[in-house]
N, C-alpha and C. Protein backbone atom coordinates (compact mmCIF):
# COMPACT_ATOMS: atom_id res chain seq x y z
N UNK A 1 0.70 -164.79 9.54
CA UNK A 1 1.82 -165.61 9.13
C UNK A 1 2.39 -165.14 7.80
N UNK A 2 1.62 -164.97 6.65
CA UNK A 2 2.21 -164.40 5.58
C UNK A 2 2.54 -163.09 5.31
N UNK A 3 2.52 -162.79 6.80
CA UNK A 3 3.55 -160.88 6.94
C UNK A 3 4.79 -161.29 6.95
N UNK A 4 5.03 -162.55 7.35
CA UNK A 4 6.59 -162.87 7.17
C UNK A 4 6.88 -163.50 5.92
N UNK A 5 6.54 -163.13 4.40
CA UNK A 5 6.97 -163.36 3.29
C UNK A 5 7.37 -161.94 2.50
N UNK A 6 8.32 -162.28 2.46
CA UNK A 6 8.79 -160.62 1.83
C UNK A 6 9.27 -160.65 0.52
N UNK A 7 9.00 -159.81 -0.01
CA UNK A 7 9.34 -158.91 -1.31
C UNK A 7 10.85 -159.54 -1.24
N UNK A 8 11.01 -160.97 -2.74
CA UNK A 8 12.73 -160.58 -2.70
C UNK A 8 12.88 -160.78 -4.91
N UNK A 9 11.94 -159.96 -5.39
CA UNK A 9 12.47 -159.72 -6.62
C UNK A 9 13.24 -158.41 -6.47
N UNK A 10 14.25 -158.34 -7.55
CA UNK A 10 14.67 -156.81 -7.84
C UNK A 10 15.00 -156.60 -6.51
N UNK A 11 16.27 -157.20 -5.92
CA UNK A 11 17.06 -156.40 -4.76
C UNK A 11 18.74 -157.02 -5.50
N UNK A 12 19.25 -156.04 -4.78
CA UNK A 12 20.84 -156.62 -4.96
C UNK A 12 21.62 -156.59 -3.65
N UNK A 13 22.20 -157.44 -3.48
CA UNK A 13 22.24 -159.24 -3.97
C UNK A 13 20.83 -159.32 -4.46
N UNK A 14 20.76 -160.42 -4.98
CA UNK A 14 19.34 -161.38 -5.49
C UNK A 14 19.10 -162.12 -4.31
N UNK A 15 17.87 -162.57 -4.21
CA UNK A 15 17.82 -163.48 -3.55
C UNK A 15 18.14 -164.62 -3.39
N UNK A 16 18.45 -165.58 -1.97
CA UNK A 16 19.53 -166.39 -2.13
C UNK A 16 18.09 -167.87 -1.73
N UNK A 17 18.70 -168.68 -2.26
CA UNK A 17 18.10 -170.02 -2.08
C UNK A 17 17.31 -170.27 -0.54
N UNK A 18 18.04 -170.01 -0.08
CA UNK A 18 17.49 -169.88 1.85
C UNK A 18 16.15 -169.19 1.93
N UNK A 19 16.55 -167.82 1.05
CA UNK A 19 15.05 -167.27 1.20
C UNK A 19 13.82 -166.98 0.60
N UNK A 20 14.29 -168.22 -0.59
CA UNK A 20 12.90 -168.89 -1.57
C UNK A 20 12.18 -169.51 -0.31
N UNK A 21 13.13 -170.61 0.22
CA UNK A 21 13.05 -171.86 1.03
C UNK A 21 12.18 -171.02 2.05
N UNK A 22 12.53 -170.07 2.59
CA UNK A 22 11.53 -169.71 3.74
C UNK A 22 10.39 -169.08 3.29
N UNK A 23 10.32 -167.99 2.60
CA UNK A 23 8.85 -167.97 2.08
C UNK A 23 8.08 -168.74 1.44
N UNK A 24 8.54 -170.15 0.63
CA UNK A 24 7.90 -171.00 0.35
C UNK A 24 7.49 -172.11 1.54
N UNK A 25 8.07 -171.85 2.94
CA UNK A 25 7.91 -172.92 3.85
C UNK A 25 6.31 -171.86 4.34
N UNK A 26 6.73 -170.47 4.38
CA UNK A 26 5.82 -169.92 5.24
C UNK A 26 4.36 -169.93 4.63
N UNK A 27 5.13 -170.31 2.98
CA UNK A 27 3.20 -170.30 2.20
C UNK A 27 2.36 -171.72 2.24
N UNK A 28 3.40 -172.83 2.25
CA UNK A 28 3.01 -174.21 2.60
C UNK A 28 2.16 -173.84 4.16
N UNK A 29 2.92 -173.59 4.94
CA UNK A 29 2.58 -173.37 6.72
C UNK A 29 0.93 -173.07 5.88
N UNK A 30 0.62 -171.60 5.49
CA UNK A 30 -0.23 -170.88 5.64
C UNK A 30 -1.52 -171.34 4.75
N UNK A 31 -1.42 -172.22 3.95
CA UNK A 31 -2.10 -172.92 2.83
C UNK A 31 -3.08 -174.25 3.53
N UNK A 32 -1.71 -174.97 4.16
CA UNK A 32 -2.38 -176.00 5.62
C UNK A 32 -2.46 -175.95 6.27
N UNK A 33 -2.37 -175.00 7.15
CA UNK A 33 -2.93 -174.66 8.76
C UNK A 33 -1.94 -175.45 9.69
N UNK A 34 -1.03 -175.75 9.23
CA UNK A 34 -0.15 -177.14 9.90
C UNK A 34 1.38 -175.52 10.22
N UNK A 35 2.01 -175.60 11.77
CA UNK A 35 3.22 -175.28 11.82
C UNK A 35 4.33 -176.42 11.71
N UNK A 36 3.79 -177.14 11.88
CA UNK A 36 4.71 -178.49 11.85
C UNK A 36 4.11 -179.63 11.60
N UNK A 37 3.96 -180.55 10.15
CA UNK A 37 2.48 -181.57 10.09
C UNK A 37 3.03 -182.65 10.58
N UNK A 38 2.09 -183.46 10.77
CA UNK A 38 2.04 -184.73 11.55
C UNK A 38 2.90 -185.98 10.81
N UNK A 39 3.51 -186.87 11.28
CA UNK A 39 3.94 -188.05 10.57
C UNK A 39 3.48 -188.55 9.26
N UNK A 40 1.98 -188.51 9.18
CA UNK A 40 1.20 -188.58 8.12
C UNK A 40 1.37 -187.75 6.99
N UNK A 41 1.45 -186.66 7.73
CA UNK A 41 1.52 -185.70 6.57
C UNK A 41 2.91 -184.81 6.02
N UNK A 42 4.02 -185.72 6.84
CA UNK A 42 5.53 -184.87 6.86
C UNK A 42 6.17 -184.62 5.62
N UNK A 43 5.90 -186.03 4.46
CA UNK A 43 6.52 -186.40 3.30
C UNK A 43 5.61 -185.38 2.25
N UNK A 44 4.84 -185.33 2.27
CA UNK A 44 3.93 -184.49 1.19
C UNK A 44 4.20 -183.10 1.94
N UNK A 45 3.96 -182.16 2.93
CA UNK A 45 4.45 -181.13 3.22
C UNK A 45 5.87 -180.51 3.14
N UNK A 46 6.63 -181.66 3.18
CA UNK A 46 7.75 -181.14 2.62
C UNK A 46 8.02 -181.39 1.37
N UNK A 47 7.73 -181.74 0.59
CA UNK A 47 7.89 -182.08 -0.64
C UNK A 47 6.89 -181.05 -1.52
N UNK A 48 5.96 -180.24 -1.00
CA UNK A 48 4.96 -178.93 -1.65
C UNK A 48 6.28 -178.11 -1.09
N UNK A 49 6.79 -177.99 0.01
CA UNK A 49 7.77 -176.87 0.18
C UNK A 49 8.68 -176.61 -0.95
N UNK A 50 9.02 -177.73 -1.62
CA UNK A 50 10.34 -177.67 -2.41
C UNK A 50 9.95 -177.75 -3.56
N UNK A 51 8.64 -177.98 -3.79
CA UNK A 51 8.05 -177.66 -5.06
C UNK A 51 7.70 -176.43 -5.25
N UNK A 52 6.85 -175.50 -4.25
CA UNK A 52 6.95 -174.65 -4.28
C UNK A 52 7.97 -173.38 -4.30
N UNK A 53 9.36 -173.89 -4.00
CA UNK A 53 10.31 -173.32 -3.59
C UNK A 53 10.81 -172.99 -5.02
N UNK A 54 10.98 -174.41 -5.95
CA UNK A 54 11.61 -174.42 -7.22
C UNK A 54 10.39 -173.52 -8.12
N UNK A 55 9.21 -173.42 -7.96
CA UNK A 55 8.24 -172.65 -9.06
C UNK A 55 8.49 -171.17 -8.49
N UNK A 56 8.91 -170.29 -7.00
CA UNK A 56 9.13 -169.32 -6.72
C UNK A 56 10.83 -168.95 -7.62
N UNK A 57 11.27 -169.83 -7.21
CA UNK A 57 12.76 -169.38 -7.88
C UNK A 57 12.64 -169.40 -9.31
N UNK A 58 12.12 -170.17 -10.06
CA UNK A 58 11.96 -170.31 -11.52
C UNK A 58 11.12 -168.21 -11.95
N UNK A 59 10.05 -168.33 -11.22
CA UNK A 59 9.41 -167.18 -10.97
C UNK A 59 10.60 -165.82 -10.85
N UNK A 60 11.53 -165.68 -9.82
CA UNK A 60 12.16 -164.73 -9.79
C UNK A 60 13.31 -164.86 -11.20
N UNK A 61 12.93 -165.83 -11.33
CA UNK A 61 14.45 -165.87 -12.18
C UNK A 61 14.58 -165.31 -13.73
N UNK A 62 12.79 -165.73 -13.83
CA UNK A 62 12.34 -165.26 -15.33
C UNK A 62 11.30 -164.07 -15.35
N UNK A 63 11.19 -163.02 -13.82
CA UNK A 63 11.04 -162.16 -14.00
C UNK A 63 12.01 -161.01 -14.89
N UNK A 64 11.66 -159.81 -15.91
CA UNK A 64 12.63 -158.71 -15.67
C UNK A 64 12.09 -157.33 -15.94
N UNK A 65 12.72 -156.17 -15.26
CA UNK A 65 12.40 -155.12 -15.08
C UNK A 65 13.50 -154.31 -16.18
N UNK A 66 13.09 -152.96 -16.08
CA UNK A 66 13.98 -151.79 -16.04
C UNK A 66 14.09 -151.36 -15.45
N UNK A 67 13.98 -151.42 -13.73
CA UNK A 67 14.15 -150.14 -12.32
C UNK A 67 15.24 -151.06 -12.34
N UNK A 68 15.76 -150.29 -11.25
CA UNK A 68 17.17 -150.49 -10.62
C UNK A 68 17.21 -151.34 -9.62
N UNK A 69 18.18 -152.47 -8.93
CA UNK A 69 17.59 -153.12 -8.28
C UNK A 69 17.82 -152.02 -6.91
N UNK A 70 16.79 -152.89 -5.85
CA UNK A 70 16.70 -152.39 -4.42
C UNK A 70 17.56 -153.00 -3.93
N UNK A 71 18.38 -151.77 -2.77
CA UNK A 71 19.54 -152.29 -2.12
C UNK A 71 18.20 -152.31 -0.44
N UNK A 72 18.98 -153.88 -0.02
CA UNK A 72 18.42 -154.03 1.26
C UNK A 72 18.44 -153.90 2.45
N UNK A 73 19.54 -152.93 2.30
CA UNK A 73 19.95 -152.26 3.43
C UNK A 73 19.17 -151.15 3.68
N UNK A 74 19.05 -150.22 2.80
CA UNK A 74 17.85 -149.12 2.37
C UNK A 74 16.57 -149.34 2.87
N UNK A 75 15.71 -150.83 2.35
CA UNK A 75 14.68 -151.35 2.24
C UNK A 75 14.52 -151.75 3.35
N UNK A 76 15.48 -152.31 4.56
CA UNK A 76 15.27 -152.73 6.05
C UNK A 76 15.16 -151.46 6.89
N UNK A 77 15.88 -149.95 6.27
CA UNK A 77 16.08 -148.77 7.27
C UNK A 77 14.47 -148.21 6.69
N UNK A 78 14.03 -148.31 5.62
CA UNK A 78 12.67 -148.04 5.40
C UNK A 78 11.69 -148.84 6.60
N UNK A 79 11.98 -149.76 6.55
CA UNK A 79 10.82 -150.88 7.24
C UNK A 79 11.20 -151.04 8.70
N UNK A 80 11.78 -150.30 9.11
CA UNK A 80 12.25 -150.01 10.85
C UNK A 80 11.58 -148.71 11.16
N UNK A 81 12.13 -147.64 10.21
CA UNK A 81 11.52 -146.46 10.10
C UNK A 81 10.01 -146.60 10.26
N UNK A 82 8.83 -147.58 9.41
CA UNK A 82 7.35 -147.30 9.36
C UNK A 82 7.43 -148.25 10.28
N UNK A 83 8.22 -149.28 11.04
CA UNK A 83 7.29 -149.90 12.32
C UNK A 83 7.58 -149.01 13.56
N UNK A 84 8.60 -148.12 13.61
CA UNK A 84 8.75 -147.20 14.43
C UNK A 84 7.44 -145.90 14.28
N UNK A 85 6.76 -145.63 13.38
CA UNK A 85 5.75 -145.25 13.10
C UNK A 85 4.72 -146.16 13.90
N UNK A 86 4.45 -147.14 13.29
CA UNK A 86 3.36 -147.92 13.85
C UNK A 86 3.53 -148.19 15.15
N UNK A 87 4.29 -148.53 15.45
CA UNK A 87 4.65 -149.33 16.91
C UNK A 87 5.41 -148.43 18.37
N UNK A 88 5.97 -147.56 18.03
CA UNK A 88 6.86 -146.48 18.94
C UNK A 88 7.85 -147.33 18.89
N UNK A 89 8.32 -146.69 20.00
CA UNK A 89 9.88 -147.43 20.15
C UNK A 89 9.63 -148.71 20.96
């Protein structure tokens, strides 16, 4: 599950709010064992999502580098390229 959290410091564009929101949904998912929690547990799982969401964005925001940012167009023809490695066609 947390192969689907990806690298989004240092790209240009920046990363956009949507995709704090999903890697912070996918680290909540992966933290509680829950894909979708129960009635009981709906209000507090979503509410770690968006907590977590705002400490990831705070995180990218007050990162900084000197490289250049990564364009993601590049970075997706890289990562097609090595699953075409791994995987064939």
């Amino acid at each position: 599950m947390c192969r689907n959290i990806k690298t989004l410091y240092n790209f240009s564009p920046p990363a956009t709010d949507d995709e704090v929101h999903a890697a912070a949904l996918q680290f909540v998912r992966k933290l509680s064992g829950f894909q979708s929690p129960s009635k009981a547990n709906e209000q507090v799982f979503h509410q770690a999502i968006e907590e977590v969401s705002a400490v990831a964005r705070k995180l990218l925001d007050s990162l900084v580098t000197n490289a250049e940012p990564r364009n993601r167009e590049v970075e997706a023809e890289k990562a097609r390229q090595r699953n075409l490695q791994r995987f064939g066609e």
